[in-house]
Protein backbone atom coordinates (compact mmCIF):
# COMPACT_ATOMS: atom_id res chain seq x y z
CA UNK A 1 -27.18 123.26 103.39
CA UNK A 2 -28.43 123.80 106.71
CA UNK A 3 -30.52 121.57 108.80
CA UNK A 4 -32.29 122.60 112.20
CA UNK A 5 -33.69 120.52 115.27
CA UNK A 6 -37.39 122.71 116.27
CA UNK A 7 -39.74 122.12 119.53
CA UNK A 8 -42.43 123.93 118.76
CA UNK A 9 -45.28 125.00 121.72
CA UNK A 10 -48.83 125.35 122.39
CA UNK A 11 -51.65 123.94 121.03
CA UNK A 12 -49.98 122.06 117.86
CA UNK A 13 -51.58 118.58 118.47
CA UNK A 14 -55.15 117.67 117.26
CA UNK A 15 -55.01 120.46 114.37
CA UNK A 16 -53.33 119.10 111.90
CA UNK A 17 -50.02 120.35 111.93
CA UNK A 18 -48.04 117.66 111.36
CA UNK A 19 -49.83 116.75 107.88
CA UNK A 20 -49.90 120.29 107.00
CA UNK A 21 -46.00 121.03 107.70
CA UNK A 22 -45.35 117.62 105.55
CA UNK A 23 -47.19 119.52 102.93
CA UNK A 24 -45.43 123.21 103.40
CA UNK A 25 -42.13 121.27 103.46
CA UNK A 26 -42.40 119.66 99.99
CA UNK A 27 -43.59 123.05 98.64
CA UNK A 28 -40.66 124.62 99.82
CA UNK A 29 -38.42 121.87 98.62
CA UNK A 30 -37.15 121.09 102.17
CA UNK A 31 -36.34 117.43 103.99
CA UNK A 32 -36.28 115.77 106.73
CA UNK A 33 -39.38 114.65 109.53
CA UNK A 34 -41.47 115.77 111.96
CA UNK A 35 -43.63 113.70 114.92
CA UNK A 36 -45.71 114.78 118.10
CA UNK A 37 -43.91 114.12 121.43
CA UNK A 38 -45.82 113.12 124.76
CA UNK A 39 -45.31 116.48 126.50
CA UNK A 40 -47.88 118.13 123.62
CA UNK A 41 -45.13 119.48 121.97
CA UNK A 42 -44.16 119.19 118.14
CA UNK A 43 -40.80 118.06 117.58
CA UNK A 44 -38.56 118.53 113.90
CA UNK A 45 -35.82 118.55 111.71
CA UNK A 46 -35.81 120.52 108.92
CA UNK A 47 -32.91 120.48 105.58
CA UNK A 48 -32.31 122.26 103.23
CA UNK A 49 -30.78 125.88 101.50
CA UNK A 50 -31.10 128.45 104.15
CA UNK A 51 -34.09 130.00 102.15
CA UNK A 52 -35.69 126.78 102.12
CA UNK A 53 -35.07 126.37 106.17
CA UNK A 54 -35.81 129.99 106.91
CA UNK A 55 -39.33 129.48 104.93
CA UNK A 56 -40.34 126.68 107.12
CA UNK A 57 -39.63 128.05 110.11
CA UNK A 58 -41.08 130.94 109.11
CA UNK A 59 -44.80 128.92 108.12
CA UNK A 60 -44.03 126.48 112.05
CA UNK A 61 -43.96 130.02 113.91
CA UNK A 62 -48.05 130.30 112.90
CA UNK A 63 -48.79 126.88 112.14
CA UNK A 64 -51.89 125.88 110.18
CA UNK A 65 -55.22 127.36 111.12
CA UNK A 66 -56.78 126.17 114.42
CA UNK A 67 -52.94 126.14 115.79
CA UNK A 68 -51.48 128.33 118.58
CA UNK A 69 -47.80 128.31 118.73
CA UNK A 70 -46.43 129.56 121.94
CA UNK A 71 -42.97 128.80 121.12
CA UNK A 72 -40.37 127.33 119.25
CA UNK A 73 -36.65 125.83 120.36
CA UNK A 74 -34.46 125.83 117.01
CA UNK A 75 -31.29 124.47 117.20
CA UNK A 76 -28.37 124.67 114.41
CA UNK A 77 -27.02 120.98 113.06
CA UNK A 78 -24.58 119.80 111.11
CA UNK A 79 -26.26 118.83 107.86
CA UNK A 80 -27.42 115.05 107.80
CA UNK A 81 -28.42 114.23 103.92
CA UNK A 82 -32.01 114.04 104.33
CA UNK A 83 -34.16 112.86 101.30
CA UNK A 84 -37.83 113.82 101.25
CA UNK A 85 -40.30 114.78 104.28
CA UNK A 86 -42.04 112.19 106.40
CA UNK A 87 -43.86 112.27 109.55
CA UNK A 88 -42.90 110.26 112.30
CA UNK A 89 -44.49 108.62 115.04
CA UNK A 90 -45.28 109.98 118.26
CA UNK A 91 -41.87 110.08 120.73
């Protein structure tokens, strides 16, 4: 298993990332949450089999049409046990 912590830049709020990143998630079989922060920024954790991770991050790095991702922060956790993929509000 391998979980990540992901700050992801540029114009990710108003476009439906969030919603659409719940939905590539439970496609790719990962867990674990994602929420807008204040600063404009998208904030995550994603769990799962390195395949499953490595996907996701893979899909945040474009994000859904109408998205422009600047840049993303990923940071390596200790796995936490996550169950499903929600979206959390705005931190």
């Amino acid at each position: 298993m391998r979980r990540v912590h992901v700050v992801v830049t540029g114009s990710v709020q108003g476009v439906g990332y969030r919603y659409t990143m719940r939905l590539q998630a439970r496609e790719a079989g990962a867990a674990g949450w994602v929420r807008n922060r204040h600063d404009g920024s998208v904030e995550a954790e994603v769990e799962g089999s390195a395949d499953q991770v490595d996907a996701l991050l893979a899909w945040m790095a474009e994000g859904p049409p109408g998205s422009r991702v600047t840049g993303a922060r990923v940071r390596d956790l200790p796995p936490a046990g996550y169950v499903g993929f929600e979206v959390r509000p705005t931190a």
